[in-house]
C-alpha atoms as a PDB file:
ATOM      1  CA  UNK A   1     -15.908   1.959   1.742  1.00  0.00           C
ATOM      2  CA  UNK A   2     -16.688  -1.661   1.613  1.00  0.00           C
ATOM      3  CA  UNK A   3     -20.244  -3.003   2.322  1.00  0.00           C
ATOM      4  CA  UNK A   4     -18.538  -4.648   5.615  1.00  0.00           C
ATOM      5  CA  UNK A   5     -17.278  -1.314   6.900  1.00  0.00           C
ATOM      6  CA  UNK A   6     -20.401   0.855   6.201  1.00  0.00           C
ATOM      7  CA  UNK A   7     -22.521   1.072   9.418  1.00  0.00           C
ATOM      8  CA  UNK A   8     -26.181   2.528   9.003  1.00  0.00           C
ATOM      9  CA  UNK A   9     -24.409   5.344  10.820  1.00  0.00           C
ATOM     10  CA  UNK A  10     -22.007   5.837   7.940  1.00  0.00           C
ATOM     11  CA  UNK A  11     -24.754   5.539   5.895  1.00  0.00           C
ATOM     12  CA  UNK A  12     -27.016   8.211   7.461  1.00  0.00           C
ATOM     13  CA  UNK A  13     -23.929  10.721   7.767  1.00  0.00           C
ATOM     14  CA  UNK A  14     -22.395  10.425   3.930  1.00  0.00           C
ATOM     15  CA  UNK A  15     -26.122  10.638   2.864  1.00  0.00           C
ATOM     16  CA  UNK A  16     -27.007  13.215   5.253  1.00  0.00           C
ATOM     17  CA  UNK A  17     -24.276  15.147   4.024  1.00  0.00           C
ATOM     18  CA  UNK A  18     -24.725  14.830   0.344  1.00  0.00           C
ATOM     19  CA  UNK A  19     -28.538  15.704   0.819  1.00  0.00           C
ATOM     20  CA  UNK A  20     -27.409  19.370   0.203  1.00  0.00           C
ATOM     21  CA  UNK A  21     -27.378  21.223  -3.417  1.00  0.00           C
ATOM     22  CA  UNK A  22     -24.200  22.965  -2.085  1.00  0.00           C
ATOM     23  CA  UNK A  23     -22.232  20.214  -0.780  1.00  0.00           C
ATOM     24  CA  UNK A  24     -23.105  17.666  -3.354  1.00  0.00           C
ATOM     25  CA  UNK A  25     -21.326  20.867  -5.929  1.00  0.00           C
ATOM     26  CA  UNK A  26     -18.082  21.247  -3.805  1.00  0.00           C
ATOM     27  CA  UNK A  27     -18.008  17.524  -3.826  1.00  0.00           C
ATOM     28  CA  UNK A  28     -18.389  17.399  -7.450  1.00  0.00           C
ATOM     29  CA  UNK A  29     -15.541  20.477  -7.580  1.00  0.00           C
ATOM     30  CA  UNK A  30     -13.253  18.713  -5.650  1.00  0.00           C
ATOM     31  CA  UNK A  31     -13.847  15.244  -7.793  1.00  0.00           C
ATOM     32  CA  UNK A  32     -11.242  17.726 -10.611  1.00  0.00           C
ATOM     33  CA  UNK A  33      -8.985  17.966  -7.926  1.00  0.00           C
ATOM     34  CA  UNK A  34      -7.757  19.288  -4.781  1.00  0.00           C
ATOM     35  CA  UNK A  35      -8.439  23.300  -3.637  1.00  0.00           C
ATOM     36  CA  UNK A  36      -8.253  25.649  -0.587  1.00  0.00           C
ATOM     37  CA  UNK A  37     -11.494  27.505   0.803  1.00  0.00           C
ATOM     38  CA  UNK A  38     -10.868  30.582  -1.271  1.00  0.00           C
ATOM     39  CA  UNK A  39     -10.631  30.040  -4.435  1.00  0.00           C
ATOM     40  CA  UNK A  40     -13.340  26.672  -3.762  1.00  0.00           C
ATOM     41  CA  UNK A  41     -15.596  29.641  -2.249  1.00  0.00           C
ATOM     42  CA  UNK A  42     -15.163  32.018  -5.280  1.00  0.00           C
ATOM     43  CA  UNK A  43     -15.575  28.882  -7.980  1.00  0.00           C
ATOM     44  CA  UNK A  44     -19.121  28.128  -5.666  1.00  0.00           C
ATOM     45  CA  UNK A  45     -20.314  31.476  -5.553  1.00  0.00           C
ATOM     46  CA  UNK A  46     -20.848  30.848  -1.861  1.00  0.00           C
ATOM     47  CA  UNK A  47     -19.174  32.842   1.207  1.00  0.00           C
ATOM     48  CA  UNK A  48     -16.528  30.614   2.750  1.00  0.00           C
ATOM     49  CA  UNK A  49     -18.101  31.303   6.354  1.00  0.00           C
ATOM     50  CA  UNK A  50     -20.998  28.993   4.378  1.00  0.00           C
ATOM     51  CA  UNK A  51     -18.711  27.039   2.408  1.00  0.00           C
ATOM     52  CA  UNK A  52     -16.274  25.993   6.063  1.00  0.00           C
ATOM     53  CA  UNK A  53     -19.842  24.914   7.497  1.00  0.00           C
ATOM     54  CA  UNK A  54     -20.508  22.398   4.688  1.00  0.00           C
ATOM     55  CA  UNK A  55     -16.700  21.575   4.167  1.00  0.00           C
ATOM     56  CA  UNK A  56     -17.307  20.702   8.318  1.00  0.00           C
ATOM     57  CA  UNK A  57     -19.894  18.071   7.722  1.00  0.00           C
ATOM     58  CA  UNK A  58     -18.545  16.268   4.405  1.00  0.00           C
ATOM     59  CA  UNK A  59     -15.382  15.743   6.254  1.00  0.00           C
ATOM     60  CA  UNK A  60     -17.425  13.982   9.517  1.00  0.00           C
ATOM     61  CA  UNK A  61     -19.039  11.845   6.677  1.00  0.00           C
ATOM     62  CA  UNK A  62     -15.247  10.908   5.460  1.00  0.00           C
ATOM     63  CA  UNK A  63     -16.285  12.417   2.586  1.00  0.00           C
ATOM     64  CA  UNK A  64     -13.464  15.198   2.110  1.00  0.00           C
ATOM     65  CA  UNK A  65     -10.419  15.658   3.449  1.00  0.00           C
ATOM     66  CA  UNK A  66      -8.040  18.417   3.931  1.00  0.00           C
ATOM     67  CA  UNK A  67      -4.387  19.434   4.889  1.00  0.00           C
ATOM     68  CA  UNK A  68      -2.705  22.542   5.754  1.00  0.00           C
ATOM     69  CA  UNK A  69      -0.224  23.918   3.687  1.00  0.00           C
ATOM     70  CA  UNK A  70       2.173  27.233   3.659  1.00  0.00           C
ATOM     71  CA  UNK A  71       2.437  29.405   1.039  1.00  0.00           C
ATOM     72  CA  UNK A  72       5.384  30.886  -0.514  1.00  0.00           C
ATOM     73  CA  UNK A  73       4.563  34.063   1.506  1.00  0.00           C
ATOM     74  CA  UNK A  74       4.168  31.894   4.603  1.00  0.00           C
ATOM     75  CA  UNK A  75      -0.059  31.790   4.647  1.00  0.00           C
ATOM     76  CA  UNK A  76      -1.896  28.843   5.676  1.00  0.00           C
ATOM     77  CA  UNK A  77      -4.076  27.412   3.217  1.00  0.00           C
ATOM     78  CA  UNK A  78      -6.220  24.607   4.066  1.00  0.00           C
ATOM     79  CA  UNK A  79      -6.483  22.838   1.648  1.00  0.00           C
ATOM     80  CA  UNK A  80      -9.491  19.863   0.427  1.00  0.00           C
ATOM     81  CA  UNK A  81      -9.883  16.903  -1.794  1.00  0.00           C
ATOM     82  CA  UNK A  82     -12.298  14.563  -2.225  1.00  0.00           C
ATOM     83  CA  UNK A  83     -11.504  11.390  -0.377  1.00  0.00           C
ATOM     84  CA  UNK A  84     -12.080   8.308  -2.163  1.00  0.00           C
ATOM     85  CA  UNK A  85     -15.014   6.845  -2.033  1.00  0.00           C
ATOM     86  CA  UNK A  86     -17.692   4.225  -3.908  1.00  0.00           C
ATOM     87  CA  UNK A  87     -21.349   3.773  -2.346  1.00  0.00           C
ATOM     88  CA  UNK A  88     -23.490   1.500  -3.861  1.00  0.00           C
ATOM     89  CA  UNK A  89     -27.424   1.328  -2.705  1.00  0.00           C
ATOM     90  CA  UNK A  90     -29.301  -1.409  -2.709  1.00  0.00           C
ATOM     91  CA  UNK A  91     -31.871  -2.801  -0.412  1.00  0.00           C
ATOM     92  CA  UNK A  92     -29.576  -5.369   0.627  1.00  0.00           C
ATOM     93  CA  UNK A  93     -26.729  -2.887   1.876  1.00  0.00           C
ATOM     94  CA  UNK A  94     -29.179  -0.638   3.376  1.00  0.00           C
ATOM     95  CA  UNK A  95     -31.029  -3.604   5.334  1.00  0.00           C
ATOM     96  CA  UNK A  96     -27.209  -5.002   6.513  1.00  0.00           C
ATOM     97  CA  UNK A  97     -26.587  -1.492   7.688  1.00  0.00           C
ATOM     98  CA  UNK A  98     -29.879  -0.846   9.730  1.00  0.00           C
ATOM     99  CA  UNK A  99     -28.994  -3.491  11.440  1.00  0.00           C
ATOM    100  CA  UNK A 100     -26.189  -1.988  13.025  1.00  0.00           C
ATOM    101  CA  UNK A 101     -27.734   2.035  13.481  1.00  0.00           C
ATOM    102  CA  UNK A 102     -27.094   3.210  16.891  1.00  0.00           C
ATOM    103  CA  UNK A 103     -29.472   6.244  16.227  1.00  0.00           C
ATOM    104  CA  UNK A 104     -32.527   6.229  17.652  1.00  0.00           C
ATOM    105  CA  UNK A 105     -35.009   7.328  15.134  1.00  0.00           C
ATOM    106  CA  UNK A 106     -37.291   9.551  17.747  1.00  0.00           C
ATOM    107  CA  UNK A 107     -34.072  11.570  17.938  1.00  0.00           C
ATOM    108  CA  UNK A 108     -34.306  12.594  14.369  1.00  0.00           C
END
């Protein structure tokens, strides 16, 4: 994501997302490559009704992505990767993106 493209919206979700212990490790597991919710669930050590909840809100932050696949015994596995991504800080990019944040703070 280029500093044009990222909103403070943007900003707020991919950190908002990565604010988590648990999400910032099944990003970091998915950095070695792609995996479905099983065996990602099993490598976590978390259930994957907890692990589909997180996997739910890295995805809104364009953080992960996923695709369905069939199995040689005809199973659906969903599977995720890490999407590409580079997010530098500074206060420059975060005072460009404030600028644009449609979220009103007394919401928060």
């Amino acid at each position: 994501m280029s500093k044009q493209e990222l909103t403070g919206d943007a900003l707020l979700g991919m950190l908002g997302a990565l604010a988590n212990p648990h999400r910032l490790r099944v990003v970091a597991a998915l950095a070695g490559g792609r995996a479905y919710v099983s065996q990602l669930a099993r490598d976590l050590g978390i259930s994957r009704a907890l692990l589909q909840v997180h996997l739910k809100k890295l995805e809104r932050a364009g953080l992960v992505t996923a695709d369905l696949e069939l199995s040689p015994d005809g199973k659906a596995l969903k599977f995720y990767r890490a999407a590409p991504f580079s997010l530098l800080l500074t206060p420059e990019v975060i005072a460009a993106a404030a600028t644009t944040l449609t979220t009103d703070p007394k919401e928060q």
